[in-house]
C-alpha atoms as a PDB file:
ATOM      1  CA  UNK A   1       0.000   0.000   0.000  1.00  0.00           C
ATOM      2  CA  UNK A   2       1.209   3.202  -0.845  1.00  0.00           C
ATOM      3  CA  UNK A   3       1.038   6.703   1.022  1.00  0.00           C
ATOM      4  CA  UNK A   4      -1.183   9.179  -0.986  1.00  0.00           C
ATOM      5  CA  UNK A   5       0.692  12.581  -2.228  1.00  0.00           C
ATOM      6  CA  UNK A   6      -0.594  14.903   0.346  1.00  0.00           C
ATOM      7  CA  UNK A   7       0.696  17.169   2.627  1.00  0.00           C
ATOM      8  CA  UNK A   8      -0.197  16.323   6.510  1.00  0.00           C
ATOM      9  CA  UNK A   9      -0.319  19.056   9.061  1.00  0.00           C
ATOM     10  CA  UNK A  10       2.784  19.241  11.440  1.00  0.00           C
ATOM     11  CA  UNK A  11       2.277  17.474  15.127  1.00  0.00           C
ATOM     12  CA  UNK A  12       4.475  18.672  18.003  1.00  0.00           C
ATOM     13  CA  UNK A  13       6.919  15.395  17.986  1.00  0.00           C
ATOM     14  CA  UNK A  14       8.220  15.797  14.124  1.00  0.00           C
ATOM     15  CA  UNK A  15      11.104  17.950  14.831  1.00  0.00           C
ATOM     16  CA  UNK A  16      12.325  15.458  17.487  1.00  0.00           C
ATOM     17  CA  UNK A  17      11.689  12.549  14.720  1.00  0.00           C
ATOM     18  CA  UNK A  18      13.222  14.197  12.185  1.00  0.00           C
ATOM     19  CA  UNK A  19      16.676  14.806  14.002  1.00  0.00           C
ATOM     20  CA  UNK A  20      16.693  11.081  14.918  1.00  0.00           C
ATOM     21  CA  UNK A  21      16.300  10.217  11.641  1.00  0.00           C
ATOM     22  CA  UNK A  22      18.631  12.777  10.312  1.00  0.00           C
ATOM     23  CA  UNK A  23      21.335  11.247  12.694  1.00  0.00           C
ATOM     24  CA  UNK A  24      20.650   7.777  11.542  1.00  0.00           C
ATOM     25  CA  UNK A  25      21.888   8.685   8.122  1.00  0.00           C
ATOM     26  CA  UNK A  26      24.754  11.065   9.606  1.00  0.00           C
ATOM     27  CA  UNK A  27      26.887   8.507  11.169  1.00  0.00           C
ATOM     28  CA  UNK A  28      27.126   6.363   8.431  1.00  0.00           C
ATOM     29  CA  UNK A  29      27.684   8.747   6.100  1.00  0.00           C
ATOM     30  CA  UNK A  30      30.484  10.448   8.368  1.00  0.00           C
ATOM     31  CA  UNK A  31      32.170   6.956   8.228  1.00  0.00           C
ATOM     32  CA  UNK A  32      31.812   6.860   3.998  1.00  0.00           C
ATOM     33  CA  UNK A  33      33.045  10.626   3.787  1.00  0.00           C
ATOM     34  CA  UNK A  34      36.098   9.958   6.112  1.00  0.00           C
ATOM     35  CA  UNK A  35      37.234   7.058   4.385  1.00  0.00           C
ATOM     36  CA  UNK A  36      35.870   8.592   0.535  1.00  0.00           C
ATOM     37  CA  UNK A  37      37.835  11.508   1.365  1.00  0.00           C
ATOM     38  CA  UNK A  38      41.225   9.853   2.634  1.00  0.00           C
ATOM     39  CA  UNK A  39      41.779   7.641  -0.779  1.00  0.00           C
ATOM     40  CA  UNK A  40      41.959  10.686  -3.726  1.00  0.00           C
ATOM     41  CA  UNK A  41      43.773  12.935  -0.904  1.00  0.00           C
ATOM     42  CA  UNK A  42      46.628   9.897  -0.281  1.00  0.00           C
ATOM     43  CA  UNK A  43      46.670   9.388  -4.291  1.00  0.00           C
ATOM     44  CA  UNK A  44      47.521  12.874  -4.693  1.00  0.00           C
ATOM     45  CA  UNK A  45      50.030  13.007  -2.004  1.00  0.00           C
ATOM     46  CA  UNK A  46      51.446   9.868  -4.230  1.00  0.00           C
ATOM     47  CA  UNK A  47      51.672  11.324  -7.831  1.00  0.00           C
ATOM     48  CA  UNK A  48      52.976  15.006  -6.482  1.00  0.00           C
ATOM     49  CA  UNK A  49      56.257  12.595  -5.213  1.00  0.00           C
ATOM     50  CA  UNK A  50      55.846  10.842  -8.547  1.00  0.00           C
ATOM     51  CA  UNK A  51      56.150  14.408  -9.903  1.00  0.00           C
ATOM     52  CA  UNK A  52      58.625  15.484  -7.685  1.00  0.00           C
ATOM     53  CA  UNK A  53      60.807  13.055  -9.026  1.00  0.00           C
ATOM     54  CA  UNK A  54      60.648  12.798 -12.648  1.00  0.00           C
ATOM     55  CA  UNK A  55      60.810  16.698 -12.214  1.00  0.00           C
ATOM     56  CA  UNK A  56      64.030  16.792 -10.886  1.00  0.00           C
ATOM     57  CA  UNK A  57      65.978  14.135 -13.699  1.00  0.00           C
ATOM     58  CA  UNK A  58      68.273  16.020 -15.440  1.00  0.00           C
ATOM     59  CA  UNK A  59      67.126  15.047 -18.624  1.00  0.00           C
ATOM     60  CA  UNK A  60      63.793  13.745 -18.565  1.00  0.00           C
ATOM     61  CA  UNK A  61      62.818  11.150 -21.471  1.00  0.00           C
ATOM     62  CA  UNK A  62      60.563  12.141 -24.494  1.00  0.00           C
ATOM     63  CA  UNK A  63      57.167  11.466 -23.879  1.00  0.00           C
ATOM     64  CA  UNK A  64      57.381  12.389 -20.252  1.00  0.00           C
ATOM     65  CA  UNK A  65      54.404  10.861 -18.426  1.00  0.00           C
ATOM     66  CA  UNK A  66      53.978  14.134 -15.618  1.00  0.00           C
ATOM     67  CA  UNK A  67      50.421  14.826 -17.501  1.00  0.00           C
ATOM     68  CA  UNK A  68      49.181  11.667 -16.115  1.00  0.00           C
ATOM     69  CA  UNK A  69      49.817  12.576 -12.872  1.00  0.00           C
ATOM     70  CA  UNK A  70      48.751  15.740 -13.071  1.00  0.00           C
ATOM     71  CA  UNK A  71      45.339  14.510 -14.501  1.00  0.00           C
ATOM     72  CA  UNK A  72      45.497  12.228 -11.416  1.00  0.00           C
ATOM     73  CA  UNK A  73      45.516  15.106  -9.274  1.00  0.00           C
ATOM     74  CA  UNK A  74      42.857  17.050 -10.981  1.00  0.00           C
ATOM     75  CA  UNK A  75      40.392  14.124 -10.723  1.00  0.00           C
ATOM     76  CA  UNK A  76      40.839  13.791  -6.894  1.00  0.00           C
ATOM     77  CA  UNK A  77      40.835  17.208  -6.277  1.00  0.00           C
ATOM     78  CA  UNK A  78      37.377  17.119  -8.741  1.00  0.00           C
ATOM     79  CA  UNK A  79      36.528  14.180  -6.361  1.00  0.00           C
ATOM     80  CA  UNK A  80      36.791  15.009  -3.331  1.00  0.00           C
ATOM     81  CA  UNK A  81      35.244  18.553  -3.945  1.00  0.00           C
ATOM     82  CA  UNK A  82      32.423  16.819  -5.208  1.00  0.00           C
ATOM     83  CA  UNK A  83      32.309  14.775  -2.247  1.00  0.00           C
ATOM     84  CA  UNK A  84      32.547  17.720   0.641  1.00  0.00           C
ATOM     85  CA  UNK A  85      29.747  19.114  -1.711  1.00  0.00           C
ATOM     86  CA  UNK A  86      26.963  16.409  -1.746  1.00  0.00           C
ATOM     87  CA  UNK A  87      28.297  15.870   2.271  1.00  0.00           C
ATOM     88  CA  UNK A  88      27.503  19.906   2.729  1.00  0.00           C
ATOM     89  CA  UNK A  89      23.880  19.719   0.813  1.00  0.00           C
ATOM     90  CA  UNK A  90      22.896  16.568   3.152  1.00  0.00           C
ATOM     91  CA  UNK A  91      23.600  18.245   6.696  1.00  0.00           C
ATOM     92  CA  UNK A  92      22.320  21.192   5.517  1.00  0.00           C
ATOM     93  CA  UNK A  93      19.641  20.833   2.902  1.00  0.00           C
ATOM     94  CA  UNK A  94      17.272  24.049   3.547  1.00  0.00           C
ATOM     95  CA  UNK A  95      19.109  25.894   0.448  1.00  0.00           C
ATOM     96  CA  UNK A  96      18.187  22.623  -1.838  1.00  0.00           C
ATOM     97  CA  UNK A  97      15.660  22.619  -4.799  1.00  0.00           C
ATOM     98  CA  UNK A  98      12.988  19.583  -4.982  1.00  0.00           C
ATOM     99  CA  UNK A  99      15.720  17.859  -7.423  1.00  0.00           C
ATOM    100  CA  UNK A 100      14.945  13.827  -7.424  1.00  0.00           C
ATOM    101  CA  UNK A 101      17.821  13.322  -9.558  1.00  0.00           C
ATOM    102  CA  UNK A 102      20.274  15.081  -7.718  1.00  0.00           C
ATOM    103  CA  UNK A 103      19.297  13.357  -4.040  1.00  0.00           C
ATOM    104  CA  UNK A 104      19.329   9.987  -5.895  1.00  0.00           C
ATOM    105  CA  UNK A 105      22.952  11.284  -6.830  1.00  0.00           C
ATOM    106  CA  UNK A 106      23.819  12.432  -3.381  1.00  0.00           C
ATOM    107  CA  UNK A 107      22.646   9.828  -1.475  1.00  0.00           C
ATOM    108  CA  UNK A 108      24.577   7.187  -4.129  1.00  0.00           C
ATOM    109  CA  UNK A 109      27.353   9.230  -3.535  1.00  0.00           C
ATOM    110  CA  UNK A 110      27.818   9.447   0.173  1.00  0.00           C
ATOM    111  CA  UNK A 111      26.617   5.822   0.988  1.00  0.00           C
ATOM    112  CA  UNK A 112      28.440   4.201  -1.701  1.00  0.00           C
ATOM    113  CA  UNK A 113      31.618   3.188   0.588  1.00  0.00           C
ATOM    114  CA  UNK A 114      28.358   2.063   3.214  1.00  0.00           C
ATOM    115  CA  UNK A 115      27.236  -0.241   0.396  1.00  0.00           C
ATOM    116  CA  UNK A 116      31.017  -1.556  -0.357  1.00  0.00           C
ATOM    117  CA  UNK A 117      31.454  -2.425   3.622  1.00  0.00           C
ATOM    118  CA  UNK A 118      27.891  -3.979   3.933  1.00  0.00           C
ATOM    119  CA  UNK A 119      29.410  -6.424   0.112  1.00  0.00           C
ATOM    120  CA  UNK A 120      26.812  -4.781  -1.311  1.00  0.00           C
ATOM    121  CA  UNK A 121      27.297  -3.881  -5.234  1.00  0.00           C
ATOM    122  CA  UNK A 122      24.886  -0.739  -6.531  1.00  0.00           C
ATOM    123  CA  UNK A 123      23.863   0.234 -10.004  1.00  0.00           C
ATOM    124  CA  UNK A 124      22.273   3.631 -10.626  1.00  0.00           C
ATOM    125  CA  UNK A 125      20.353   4.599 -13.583  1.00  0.00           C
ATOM    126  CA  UNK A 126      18.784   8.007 -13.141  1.00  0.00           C
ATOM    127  CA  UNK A 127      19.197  11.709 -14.615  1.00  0.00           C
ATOM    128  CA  UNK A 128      21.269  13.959 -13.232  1.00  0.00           C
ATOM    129  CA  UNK A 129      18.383  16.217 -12.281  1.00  0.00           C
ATOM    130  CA  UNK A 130      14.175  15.837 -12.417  1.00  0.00           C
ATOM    131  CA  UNK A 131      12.918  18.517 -10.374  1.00  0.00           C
ATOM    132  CA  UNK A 132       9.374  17.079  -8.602  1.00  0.00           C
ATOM    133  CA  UNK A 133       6.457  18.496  -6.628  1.00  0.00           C
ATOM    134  CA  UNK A 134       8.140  18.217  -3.180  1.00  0.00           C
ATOM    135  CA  UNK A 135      10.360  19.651  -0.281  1.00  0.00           C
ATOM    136  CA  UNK A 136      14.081  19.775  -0.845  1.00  0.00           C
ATOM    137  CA  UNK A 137      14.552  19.687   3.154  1.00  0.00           C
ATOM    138  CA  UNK A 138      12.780  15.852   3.278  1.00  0.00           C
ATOM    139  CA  UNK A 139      13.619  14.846  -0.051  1.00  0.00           C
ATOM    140  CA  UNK A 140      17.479  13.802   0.688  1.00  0.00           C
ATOM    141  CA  UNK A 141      16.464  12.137   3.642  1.00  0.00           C
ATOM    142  CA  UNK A 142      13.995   9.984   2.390  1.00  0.00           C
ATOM    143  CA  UNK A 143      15.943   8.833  -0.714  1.00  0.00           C
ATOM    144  CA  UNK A 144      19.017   8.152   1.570  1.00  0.00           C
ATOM    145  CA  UNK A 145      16.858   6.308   4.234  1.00  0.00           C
ATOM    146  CA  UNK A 146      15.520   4.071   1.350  1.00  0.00           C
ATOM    147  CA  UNK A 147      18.760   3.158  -0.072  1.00  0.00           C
ATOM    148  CA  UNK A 148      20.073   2.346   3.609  1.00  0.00           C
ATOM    149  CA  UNK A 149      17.021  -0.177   3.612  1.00  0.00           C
ATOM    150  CA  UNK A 150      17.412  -1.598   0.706  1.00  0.00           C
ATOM    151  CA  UNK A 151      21.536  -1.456   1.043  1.00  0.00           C
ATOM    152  CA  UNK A 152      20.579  -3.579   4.234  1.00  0.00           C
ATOM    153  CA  UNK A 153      18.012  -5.711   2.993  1.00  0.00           C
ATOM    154  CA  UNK A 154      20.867  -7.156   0.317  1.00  0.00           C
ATOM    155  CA  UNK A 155      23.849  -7.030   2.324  1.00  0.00           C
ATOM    156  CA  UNK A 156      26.364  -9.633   2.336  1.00  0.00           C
ATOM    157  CA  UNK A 157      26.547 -10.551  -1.395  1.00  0.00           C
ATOM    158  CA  UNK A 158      23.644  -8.740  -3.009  1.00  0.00           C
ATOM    159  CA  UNK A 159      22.859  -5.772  -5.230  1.00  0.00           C
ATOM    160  CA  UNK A 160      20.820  -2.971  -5.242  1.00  0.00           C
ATOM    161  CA  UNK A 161      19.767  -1.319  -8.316  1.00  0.00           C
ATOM    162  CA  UNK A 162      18.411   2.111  -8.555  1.00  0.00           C
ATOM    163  CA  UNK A 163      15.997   3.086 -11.766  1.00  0.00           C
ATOM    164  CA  UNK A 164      15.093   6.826 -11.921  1.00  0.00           C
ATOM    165  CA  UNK A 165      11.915   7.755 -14.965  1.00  0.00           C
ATOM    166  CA  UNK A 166       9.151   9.347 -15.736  1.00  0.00           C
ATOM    167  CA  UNK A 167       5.988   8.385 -16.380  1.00  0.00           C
ATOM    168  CA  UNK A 168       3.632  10.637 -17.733  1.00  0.00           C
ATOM    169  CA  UNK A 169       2.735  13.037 -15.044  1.00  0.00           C
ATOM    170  CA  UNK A 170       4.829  11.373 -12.458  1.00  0.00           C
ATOM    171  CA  UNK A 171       8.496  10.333 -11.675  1.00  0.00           C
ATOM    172  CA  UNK A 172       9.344   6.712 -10.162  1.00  0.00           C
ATOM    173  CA  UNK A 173      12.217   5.856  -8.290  1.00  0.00           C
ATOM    174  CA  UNK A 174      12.398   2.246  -7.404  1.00  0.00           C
ATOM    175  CA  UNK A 175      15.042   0.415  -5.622  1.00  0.00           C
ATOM    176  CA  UNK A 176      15.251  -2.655  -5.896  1.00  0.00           C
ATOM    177  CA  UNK A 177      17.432  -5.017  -3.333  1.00  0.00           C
ATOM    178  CA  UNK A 178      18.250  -8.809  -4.299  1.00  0.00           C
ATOM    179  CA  UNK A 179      21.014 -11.684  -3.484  1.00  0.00           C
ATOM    180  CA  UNK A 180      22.965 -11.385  -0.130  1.00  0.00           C
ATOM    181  CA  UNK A 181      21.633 -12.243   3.285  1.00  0.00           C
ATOM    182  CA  UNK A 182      20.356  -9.549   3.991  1.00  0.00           C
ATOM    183  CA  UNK A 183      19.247  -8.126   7.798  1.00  0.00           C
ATOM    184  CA  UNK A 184      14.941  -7.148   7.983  1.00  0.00           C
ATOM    185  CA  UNK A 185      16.045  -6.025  11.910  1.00  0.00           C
ATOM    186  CA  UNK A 186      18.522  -3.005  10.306  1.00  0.00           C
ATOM    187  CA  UNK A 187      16.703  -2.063   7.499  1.00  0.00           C
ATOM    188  CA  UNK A 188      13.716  -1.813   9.921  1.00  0.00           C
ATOM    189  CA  UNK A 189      14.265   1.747  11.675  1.00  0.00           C
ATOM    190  CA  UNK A 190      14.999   2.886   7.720  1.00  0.00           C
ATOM    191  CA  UNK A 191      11.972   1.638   6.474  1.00  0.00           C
ATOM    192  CA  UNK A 192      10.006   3.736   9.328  1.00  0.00           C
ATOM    193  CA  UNK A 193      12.059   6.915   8.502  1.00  0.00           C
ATOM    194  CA  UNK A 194      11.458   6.322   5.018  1.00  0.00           C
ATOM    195  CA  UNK A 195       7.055   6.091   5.488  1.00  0.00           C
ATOM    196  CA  UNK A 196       7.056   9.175   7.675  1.00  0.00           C
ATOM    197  CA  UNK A 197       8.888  11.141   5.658  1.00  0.00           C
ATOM    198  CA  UNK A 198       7.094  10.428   2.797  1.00  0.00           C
ATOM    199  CA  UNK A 199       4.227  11.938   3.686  1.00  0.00           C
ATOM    200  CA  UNK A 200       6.108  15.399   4.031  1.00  0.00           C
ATOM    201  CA  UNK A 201       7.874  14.805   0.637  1.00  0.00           C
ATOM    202  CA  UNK A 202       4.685  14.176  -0.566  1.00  0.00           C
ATOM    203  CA  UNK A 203       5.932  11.110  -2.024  1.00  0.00           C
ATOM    204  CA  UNK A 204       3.751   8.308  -2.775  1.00  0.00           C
ATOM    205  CA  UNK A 205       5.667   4.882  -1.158  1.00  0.00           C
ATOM    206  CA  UNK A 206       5.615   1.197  -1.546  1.00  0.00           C
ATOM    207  CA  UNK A 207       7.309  -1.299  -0.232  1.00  0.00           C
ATOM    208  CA  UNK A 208       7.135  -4.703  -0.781  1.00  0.00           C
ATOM    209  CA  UNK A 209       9.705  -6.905   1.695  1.00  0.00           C
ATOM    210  CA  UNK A 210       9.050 -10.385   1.261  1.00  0.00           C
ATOM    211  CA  UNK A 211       9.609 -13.050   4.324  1.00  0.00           C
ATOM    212  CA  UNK A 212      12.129 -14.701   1.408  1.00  0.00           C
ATOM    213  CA  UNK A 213      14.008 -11.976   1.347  1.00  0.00           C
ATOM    214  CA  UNK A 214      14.929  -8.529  -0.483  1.00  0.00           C
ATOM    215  CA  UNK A 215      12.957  -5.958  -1.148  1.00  0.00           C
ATOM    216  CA  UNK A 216      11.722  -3.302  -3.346  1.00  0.00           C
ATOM    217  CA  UNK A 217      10.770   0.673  -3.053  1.00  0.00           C
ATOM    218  CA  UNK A 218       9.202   2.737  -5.217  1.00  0.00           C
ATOM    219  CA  UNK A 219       8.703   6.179  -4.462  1.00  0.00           C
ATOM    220  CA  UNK A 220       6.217   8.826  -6.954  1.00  0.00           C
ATOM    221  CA  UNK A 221       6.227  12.149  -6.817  1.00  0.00           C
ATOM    222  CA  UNK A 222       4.518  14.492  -9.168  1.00  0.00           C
ATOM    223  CA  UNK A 223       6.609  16.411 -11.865  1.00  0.00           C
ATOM    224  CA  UNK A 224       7.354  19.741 -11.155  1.00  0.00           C
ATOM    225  CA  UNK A 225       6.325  21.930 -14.446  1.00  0.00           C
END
């Protein structure tokens, strides 16, 4: 059963919810960022000695390979820029336009070394934006909570796909969690996040977790146009 796309008036205990379910997503993504962040800044570190070195021979051979390393550098710097970026947008995401593409992005982004850990493997098919009839403060929650479900509901040797289109009037994001073992106990808490936000983000959700295992989201929202 999914949740219609309506708004629901405020009740006195959704701030406190929220936070909780804000800091649910914070600490593992704190864990990703540190460890995202670390890899391009150590590469770089590695190809400026690289540099350093073939720099200082006195005659350095035709052909010199120093562009390589300073493409190297330019893609982590690009990286973890990026990163910082989509890290900055999720702890603060007041500023942020309804953009369904862009918190599938994010939320791929900052939870992809949370998939890795968990031997999860993700595929993401989805534009880079589709701006929908929502809330940008909910909206990166909600897609991040559902991934953490559904990274959780395949972990151990599973996948998760993500599928991001339109249909018609409406935009569908469905995840869609197979293989692994899999854990119903931590994708639980998610899975609540994920229906009471969706009511705010006036997202329509379904989810369908069966006793065999896996599961699948889909979450509607109107186009915005």
């Amino acid at each position: 059963m999914g949740h219609p796309i309506k708004r629901i008036p405020h009740t006195d205990d959704e701030p406190g919810r929220r936070a909780a379910d804000h800091a649910l997503l914070l600490d593992r993504i704190a864990v990703g960022l540190a460890h995202e962040g670390k890899n391009p800044l150590h590469n770089m570190v590695l190809h400026l000695q690289l540099m350093s070195e073939k720099l200082l021979q006195p005659e350095p051979r035709a052909g010199s390979p120093i562009e390589k390393h300073l493409k190297a550098l330019r893609d982590g710097i690009l990286r973890v820029d990026h990163l910082l970026k989509a890290f900055g947008d999720f702890a603060s995401p007041e500023h942020l336009p309804p953009d369904l593409g862009g918190a599938v992005s994010r939320a791929a982004q900052l939870l992809g070394y949370d998939a890795r850990r968990s031997g999860v493997q993700l595929a993401v098919r989805a534009p880079d934006a589709l701006l929908v009839q929502s809330d940008g403060r909910w909206l990166i929650d909600l897609v991040a909570h559902a991934l953490v479900a559904a990274i959780e509901s395949a972990r151990d040797g599973g996948q998760v796909s993500l599928h991001l289109e339109e249909r018609g009037p409406v935009a569908v994001l469905t995840l869609h969690a197979s293989g692994g073992l899999g854990s119903r106990e931590l994708a639980l808490p998610h899975l609540d996040a994920a229906r009471s936000l969706a009511v705010q983000a006036a997202c329509e959700l379904s989810i369908d977790a069966p006793p065999a295992g896996g599961a699948r989201l889909s979450l509607s929202f109107l186009h915005s146009r």
